[in-house]
N, C-alpha and C. Protein backbone atom coordinates (compact mmCIF):
# COMPACT_ATOMS: atom_id res chain seq x y z
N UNK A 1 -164.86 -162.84 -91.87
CA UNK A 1 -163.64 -162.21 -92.29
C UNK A 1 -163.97 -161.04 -93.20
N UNK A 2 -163.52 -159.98 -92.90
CA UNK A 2 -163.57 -158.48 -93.67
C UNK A 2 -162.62 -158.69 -94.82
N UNK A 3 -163.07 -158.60 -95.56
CA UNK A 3 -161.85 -158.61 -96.96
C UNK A 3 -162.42 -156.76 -97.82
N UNK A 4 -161.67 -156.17 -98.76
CA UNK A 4 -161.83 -154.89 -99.00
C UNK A 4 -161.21 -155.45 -100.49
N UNK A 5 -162.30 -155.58 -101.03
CA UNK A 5 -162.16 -155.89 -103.11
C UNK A 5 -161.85 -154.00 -103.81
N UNK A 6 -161.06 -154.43 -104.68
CA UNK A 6 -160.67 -152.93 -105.34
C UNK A 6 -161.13 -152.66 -106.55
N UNK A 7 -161.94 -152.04 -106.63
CA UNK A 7 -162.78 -151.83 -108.63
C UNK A 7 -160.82 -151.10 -109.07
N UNK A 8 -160.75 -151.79 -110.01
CA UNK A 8 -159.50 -151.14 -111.35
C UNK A 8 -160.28 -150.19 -111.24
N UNK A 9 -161.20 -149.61 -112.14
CA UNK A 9 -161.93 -148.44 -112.27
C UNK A 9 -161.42 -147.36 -111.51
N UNK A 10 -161.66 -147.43 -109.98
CA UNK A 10 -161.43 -146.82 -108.90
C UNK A 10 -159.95 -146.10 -108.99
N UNK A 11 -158.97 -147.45 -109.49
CA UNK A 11 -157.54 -147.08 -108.82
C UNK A 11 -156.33 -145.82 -109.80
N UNK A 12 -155.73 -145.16 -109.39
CA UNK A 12 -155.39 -144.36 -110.44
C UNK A 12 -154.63 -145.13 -111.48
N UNK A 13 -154.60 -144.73 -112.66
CA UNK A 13 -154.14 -144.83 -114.12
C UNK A 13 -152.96 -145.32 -114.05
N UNK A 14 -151.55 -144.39 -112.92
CA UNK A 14 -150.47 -145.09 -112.99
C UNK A 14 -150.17 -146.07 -112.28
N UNK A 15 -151.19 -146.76 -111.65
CA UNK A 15 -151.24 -147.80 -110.91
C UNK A 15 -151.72 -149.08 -111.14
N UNK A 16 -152.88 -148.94 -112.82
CA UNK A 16 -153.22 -149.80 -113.04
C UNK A 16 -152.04 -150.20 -114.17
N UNK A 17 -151.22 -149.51 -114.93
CA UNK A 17 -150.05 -149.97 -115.58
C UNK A 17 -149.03 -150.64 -114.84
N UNK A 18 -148.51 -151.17 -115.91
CA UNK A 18 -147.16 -151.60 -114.81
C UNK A 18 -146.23 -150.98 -115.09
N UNK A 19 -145.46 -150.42 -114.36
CA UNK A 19 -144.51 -149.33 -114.79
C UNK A 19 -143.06 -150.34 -114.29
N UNK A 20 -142.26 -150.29 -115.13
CA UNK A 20 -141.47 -150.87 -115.93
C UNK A 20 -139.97 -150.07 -115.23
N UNK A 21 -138.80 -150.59 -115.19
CA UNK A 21 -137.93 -149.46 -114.81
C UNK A 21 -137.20 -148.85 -115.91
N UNK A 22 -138.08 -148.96 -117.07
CA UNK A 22 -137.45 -148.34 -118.48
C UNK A 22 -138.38 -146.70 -118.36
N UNK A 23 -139.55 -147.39 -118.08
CA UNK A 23 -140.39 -146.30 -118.01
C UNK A 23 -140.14 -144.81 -116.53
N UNK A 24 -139.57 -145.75 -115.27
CA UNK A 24 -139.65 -144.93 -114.21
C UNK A 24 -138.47 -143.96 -115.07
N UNK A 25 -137.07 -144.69 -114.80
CA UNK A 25 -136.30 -144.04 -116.09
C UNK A 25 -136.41 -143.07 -116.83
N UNK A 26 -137.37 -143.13 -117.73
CA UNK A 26 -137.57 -142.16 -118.79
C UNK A 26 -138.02 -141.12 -118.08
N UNK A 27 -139.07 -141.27 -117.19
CA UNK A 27 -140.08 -140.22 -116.37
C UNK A 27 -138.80 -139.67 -115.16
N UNK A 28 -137.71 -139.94 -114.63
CA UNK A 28 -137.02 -139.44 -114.20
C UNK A 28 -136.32 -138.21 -115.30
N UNK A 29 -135.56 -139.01 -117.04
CA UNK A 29 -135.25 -137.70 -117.69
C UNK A 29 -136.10 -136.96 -118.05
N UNK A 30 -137.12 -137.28 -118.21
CA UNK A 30 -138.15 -136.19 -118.22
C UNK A 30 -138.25 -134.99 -117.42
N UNK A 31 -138.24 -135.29 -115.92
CA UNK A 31 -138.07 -134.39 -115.02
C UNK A 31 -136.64 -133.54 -114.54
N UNK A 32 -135.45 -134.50 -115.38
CA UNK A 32 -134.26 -133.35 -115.30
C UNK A 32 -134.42 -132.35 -116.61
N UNK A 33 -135.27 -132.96 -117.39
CA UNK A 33 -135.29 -131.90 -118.88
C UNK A 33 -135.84 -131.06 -118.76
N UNK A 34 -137.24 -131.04 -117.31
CA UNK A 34 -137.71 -129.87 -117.27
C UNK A 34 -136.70 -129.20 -116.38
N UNK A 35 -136.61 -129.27 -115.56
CA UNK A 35 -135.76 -128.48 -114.71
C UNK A 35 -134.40 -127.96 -115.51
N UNK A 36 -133.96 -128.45 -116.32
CA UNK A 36 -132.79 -127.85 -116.87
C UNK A 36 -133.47 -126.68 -117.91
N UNK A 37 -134.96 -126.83 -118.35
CA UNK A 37 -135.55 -126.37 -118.95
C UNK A 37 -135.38 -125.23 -118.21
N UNK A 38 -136.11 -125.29 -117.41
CA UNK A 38 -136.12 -123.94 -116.23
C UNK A 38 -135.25 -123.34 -116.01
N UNK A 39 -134.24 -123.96 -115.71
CA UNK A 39 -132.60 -123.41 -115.06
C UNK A 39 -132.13 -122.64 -116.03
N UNK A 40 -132.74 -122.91 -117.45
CA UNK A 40 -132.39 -121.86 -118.56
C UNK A 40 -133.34 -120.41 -118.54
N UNK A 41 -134.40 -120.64 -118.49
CA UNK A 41 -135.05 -119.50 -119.12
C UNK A 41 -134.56 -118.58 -117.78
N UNK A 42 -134.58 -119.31 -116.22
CA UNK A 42 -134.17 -118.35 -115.38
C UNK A 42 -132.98 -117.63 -115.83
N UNK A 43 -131.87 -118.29 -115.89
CA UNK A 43 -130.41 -117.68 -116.86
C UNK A 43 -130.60 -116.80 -117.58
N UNK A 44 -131.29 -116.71 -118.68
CA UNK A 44 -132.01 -116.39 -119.44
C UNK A 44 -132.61 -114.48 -119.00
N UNK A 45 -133.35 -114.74 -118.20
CA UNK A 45 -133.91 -113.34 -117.33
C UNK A 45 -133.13 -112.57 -116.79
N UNK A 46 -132.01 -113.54 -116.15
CA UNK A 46 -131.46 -112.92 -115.35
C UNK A 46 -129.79 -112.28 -116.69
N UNK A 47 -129.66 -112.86 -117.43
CA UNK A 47 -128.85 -112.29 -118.29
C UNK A 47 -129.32 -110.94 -119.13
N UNK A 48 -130.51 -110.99 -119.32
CA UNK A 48 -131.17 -109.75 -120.39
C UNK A 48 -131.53 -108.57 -119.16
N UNK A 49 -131.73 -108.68 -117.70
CA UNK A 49 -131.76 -108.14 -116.49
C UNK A 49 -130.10 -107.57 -116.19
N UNK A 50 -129.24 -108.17 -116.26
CA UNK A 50 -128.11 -107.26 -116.28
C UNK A 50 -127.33 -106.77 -117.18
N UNK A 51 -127.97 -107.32 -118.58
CA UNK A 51 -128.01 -106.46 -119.74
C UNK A 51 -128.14 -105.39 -119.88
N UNK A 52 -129.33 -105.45 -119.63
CA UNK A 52 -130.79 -103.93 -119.76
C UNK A 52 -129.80 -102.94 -118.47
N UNK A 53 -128.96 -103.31 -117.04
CA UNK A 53 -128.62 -102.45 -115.93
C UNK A 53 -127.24 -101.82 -117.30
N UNK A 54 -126.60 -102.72 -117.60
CA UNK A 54 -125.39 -102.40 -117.99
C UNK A 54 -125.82 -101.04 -119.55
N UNK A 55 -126.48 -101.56 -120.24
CA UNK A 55 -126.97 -100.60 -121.13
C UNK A 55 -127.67 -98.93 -120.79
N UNK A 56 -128.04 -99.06 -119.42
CA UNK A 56 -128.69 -98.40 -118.87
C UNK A 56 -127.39 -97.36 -118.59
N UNK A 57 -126.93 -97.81 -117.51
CA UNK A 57 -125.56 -97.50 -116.95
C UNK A 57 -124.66 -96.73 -117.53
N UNK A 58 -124.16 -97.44 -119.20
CA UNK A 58 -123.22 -96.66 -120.09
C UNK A 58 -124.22 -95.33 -120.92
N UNK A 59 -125.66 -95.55 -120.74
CA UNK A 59 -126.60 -94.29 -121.17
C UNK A 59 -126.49 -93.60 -120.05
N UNK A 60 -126.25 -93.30 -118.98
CA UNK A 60 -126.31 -92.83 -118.17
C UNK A 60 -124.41 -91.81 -118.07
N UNK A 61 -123.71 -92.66 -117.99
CA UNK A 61 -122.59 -92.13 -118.10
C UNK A 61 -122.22 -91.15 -120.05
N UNK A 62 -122.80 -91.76 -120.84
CA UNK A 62 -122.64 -91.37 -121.99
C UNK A 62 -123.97 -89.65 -121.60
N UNK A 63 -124.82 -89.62 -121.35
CA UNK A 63 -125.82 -88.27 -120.85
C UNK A 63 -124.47 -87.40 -119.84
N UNK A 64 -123.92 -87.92 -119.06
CA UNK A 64 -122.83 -87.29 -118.38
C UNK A 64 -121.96 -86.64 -119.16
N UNK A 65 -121.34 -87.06 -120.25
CA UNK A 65 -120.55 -86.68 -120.93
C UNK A 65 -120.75 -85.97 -122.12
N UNK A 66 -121.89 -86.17 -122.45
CA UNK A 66 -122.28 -85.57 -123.49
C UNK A 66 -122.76 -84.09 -122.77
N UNK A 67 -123.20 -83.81 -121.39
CA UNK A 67 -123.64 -82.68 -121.04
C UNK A 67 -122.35 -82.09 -120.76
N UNK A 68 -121.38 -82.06 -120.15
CA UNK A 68 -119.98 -81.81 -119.97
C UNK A 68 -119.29 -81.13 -121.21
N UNK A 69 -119.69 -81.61 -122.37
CA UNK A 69 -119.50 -80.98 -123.25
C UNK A 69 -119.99 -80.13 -124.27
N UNK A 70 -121.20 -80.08 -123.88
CA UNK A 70 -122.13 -79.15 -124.35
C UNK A 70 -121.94 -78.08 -124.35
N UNK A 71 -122.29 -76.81 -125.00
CA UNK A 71 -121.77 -75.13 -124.99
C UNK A 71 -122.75 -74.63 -125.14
């Protein structure tokens, strides 16, 4: 009979714990905290990105007007 013995050593780390469903749990909010993490700084880029167009924009129209009135 073939039998296949497993060295602990061998097996990965989260496998030799016992993971608990307090723990899967936690490691689930963990992974919405990053992602909400993310979902911000993207927000984030994309707010200082149509910032920077809109600032741009009223410099652009304000150079218009200011040449218009120039003598």
């Amino acid at each position: 009979m073939n039998t296949v013995q497993l060295n602990h050593s061998a097996m990965p780390a989260y496998l030799n714990e016992a993971l608990t469903p307090m723990s899967l749990n936690e490691e689930l909010v963990r992974i919405r905290i990053q992602e909400a993490q993310r979902f911000a700084e993207e927000q984030r880029l994309a707010n200082r990105l149509a910032s920077a167009q809109r600032w741009r924009r009223l410099s652009r129209w304000a150079g218009r007007r200011a040449a218009r009135f120039d003598l």
